[in-house]
Protein backbone atom coordinates (compact mmCIF):
# COMPACT_ATOMS: atom_id res chain seq x y z
CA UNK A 1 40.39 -173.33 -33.71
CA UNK A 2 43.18 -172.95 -36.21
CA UNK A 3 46.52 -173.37 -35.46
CA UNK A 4 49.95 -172.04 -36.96
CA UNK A 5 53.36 -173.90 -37.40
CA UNK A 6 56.33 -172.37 -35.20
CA UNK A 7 58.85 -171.12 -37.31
CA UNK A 8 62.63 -172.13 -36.73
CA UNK A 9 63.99 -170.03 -33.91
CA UNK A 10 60.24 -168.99 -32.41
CA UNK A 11 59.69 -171.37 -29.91
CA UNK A 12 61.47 -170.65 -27.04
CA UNK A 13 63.43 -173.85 -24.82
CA UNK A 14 61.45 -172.36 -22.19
CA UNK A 15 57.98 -173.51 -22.93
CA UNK A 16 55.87 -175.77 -21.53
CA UNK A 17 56.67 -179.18 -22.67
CA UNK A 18 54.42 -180.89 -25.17
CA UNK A 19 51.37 -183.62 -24.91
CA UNK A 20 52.31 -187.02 -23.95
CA UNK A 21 51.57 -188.05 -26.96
CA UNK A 22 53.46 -187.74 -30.53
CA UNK A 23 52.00 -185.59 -32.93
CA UNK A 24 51.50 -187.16 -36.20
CA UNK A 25 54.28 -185.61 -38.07
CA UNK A 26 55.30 -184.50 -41.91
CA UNK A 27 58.42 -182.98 -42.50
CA UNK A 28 59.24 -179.75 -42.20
CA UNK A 29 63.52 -179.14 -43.12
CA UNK A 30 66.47 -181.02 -42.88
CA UNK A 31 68.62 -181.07 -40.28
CA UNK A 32 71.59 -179.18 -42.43
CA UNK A 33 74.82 -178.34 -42.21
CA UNK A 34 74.04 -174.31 -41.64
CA UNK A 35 74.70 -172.96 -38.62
CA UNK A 36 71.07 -171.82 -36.86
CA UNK A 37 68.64 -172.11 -34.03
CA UNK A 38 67.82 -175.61 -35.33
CA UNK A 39 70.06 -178.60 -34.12
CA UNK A 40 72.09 -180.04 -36.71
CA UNK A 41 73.16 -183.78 -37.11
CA UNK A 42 75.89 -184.59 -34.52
CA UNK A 43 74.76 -182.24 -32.47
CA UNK A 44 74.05 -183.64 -28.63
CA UNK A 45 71.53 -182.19 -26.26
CA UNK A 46 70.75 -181.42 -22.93
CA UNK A 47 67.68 -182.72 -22.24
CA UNK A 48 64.65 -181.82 -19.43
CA UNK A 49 61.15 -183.40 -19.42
CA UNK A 50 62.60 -186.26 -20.29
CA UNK A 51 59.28 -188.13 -19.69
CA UNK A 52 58.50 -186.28 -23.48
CA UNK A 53 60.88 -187.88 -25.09
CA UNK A 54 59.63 -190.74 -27.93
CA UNK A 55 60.97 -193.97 -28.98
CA UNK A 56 60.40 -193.92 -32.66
CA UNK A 57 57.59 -196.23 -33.38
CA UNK A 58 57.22 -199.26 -36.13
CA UNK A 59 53.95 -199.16 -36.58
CA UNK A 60 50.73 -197.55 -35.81
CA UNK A 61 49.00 -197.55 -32.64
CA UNK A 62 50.06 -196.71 -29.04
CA UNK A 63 53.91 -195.56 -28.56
CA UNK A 64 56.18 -198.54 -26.85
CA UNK A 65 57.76 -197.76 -24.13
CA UNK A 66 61.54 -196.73 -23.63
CA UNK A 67 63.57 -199.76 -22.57
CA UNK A 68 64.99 -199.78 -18.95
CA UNK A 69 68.97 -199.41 -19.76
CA UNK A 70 67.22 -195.80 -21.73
CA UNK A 71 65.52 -194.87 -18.85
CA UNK A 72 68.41 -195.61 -16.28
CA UNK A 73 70.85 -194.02 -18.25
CA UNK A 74 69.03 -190.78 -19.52
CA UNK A 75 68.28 -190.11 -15.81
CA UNK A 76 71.91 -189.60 -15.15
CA UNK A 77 72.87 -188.52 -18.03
CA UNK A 78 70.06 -187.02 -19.99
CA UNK A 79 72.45 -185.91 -23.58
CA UNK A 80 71.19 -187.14 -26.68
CA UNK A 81 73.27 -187.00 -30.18
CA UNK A 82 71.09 -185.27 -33.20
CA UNK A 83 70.58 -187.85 -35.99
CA UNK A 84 70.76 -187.20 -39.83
CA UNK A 85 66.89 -187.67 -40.34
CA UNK A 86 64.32 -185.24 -41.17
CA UNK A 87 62.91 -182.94 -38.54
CA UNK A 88 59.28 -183.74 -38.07
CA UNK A 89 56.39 -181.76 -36.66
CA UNK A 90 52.39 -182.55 -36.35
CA UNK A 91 49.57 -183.25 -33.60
CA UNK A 92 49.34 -187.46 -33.38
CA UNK A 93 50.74 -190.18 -32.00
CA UNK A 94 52.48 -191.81 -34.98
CA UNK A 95 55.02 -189.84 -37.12
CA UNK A 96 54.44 -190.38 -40.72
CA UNK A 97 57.03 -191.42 -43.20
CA UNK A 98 59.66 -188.55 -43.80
CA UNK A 99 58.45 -187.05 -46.89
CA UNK A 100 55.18 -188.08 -46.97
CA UNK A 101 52.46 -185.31 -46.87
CA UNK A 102 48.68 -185.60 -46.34
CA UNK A 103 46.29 -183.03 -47.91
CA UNK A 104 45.00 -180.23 -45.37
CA UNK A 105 47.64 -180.82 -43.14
CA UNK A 106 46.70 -179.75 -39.56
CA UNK A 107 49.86 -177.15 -38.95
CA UNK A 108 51.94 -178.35 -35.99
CA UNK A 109 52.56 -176.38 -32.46
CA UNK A 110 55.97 -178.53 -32.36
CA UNK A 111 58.78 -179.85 -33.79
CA UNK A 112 60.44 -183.19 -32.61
CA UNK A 113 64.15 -183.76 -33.16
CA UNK A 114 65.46 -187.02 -34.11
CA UNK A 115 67.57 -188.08 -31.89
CA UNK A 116 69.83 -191.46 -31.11
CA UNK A 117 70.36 -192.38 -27.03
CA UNK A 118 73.59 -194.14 -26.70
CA UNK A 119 73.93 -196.44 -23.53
CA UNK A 120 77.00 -197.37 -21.64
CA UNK A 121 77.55 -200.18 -23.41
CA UNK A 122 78.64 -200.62 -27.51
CA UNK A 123 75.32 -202.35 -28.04
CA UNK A 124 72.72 -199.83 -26.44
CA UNK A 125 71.60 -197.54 -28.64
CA UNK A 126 67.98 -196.27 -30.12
CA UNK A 127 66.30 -194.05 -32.48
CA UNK A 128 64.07 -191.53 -30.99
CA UNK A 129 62.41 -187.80 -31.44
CA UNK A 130 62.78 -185.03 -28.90
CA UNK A 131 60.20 -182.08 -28.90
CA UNK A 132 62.11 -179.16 -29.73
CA UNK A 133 60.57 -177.44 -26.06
CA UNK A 134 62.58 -179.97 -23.83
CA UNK A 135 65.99 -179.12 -25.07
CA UNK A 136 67.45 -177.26 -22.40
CA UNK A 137 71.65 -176.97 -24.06
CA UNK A 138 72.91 -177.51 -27.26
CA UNK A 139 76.18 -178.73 -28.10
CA UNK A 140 78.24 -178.52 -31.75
CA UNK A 141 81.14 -180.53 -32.70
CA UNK A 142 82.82 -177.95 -32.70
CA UNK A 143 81.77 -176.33 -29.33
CA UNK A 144 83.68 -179.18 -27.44
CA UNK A 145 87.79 -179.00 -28.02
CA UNK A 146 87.74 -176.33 -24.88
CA UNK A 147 86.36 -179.20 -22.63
CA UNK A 148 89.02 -181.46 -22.91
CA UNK A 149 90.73 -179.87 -19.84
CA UNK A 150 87.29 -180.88 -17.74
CA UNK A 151 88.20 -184.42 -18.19
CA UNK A 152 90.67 -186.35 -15.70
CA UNK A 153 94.27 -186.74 -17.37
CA UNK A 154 94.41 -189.84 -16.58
CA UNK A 155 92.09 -190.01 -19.64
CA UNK A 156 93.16 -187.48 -21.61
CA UNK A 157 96.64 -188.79 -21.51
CA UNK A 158 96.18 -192.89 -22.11
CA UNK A 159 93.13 -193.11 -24.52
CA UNK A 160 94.50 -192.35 -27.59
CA UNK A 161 91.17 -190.64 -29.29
CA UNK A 162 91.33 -187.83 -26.40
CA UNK A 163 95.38 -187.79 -26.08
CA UNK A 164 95.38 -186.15 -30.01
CA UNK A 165 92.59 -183.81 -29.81
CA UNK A 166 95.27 -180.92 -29.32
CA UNK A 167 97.13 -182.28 -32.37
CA UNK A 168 94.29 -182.28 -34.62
CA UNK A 169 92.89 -178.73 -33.54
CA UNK A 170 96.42 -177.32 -34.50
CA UNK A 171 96.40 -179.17 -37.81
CA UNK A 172 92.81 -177.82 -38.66
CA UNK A 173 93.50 -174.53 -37.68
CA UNK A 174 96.67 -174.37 -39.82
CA UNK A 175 93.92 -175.31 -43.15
CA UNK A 176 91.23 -172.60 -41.95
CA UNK A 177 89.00 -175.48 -41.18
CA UNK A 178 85.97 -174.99 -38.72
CA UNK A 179 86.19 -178.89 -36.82
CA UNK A 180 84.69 -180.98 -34.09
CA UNK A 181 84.98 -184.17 -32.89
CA UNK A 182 81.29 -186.72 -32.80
CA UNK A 183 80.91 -190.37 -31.27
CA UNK A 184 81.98 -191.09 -28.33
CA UNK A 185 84.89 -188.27 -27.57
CA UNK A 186 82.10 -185.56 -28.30
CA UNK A 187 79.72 -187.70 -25.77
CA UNK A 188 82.66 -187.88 -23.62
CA UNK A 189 83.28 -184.27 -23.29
CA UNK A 190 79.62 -183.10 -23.58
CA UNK A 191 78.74 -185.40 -20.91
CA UNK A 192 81.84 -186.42 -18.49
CA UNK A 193 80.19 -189.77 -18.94
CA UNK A 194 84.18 -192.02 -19.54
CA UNK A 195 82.72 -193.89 -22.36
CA UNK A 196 85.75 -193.55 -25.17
CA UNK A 197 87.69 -196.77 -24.90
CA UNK A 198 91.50 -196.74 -25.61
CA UNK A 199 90.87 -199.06 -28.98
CA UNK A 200 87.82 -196.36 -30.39
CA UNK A 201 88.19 -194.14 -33.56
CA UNK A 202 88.29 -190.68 -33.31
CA UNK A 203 85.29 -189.56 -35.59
CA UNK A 204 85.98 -185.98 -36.72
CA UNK A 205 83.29 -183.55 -38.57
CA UNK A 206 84.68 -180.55 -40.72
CA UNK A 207 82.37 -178.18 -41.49
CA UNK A 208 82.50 -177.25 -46.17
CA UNK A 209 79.88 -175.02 -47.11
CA UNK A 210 82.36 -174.14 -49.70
CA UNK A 211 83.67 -176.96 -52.40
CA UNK A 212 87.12 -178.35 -50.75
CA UNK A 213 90.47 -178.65 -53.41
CA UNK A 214 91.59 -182.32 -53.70
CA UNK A 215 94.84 -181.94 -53.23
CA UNK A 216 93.94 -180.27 -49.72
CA UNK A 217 92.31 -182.76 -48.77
CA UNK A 218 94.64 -185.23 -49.72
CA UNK A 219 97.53 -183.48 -47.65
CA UNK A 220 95.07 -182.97 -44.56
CA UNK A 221 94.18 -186.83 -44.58
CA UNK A 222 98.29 -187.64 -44.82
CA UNK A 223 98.39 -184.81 -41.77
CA UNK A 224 96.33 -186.90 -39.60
CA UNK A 225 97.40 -190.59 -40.76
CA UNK A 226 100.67 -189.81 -38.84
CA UNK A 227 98.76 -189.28 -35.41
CA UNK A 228 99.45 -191.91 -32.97
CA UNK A 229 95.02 -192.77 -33.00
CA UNK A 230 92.84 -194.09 -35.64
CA UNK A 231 91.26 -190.73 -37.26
CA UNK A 232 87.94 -191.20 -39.64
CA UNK A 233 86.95 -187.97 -40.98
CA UNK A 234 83.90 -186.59 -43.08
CA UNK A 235 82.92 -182.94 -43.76
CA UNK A 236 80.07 -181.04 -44.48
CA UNK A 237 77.97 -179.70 -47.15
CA UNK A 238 75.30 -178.29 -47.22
CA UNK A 239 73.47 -181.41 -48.74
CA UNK A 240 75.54 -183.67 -46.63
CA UNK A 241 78.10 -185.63 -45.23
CA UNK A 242 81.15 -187.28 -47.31
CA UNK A 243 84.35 -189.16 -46.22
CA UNK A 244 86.81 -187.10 -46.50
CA UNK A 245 89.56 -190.41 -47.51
CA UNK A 246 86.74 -191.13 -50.12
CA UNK A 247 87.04 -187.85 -51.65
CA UNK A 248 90.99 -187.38 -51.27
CA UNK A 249 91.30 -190.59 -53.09
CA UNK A 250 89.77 -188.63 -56.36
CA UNK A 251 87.38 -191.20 -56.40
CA UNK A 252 84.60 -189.59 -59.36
CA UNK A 253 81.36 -191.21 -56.89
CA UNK A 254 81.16 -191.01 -53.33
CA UNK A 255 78.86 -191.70 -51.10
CA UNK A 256 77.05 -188.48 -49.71
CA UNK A 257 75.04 -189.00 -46.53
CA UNK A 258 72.13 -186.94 -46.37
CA UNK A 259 68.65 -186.83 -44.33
CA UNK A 260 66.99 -189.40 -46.54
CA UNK A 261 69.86 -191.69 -46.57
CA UNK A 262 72.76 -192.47 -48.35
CA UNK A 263 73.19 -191.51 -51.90
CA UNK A 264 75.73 -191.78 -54.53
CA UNK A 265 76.99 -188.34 -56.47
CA UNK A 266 80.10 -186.64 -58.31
CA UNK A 267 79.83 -183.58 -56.56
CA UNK A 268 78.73 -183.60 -52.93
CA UNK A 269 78.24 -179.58 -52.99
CA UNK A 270 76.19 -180.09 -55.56
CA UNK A 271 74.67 -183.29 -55.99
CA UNK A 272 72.33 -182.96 -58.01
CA UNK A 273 74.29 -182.28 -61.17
CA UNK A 274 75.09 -185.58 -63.21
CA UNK A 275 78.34 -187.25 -64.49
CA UNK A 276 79.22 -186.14 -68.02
């Protein structure tokens, strides 16, 4: 009997999880920068069954296992971060290559989610899908400033990352900017888990479907240079991720991180149009 693929948005987080097994998968859509039903990259998620969840395999052939430090910590902690790679969907037990396609493709009754599982220590972290059915919360960037007051202020006040959250939420409101923070800090305040140490980076996603001025950008990178914690910054198109110091630098190619990897461009709102 035939089957049909699940549109984005139809299955509900409700259903029964998948097979053991991992379908074999093609791809079906990036993981953008719109707003949707779909997780985005830097996204984390709350995770039940997590028996379903699937180290990404090298090679053909029976799925390895997740390592023990996974296990452990998942159990306690079961969030996940969304990663920039295509969203696959199929019925085997190897995902193919992201856009490779086979002819008379069997359509898929789910979608898997890559995903990266970050351990307790700097080290610990692995690629991995997700079956869309097992995610039980998602959390945006941008969802996560209003937690901040869950932590203890014992952190918010002495690691350095957490201490300017406030700061930077005033600046990007001031520029109209829709912002959230990713790595550790958005772990941190998805999760409770105290994993942002006092030397890390805030990372920082702004959200650009619309082209951003230079000279705004250029002012909003000198805004947060004078915050007392190391700020890296990228935004958001809708093809994308760019570094926002990259691009207020007027530099004429950047580097635009996308789904298939990095790639170089003029334009990251529209990369596909060459240099003159």
């Amino acid at each position: 009997m035939s089957t049909t693929a699940a549109r984005p948005g139809q299955r509900s987080t409700h259903d029964p999880a998948p097979a053991a097994r991992l379908p074999r998968a093609r791809v079906v859509g990036p993981v953008t920068a719109t707003r949707s039903l779909t997780p985005t990259a830097h996204d984390l998620l709350l995770l039940h069954h997590l028996s379903a969840l699937r180290h990404t395999p090298g090679h053909h052939g029976q799925q390895p296992s997740l390592p023990a430090w996974a296990h452990d910590h998942l159990r306690a902690r079961p969030w996940v971060a969304v990663s920039r790679s295509p969203i696959l969907v199929g019925r085997s037990t190897t995902p193919t290559q992201p856009g490779r396609r086979t002819p008379n493709t069997v359509p898929a009754s789910e979608q898997w989610i890559p995903v990266t599982i970050h351990g307790p220590q700097r080290h610990q972290e692995l690629s991995a899908f997700a079956p869309r059915s097992t995610i039980a919360r998602v959390m945006r960037p941008e969802d996560l400033l209003h937690r901040l007051g869950l932590l203890p202020a014992t952190r918010t006040t002495r690691i350095p990352a957490l201490h300017v959250l406030p700061s930077v939420d005033e600046i990007m409101t001031r520029q109209g900017l829709s912002w959230g923070p990713t790595g550790e800090v958005a772990y941190e305040l998805a999760s409770g888990a105290p994993v942002t140490r006092p030397t890390s980076h805030l990372q920082v996603l702004l959200r650009a479907p619309q082209p951003l001025g230079r000279n705004e950008t250029a002012q909003l990178r000198q805004c947060l240079r004078q915050l007392p914690a190391q700020i890296d910054a990228e935004f958001e198109t809708r093809h994308g991720a760019a570094s926002l110091t990259e691009y207020a630098a007027s530099t004429r190619i950047l580097t635009l991180h996308t789904e298939n990897g990095p790639r170089t461009v003029t334009d990251p709102w529209h990369p596909d149009i060459r240099a003159q």
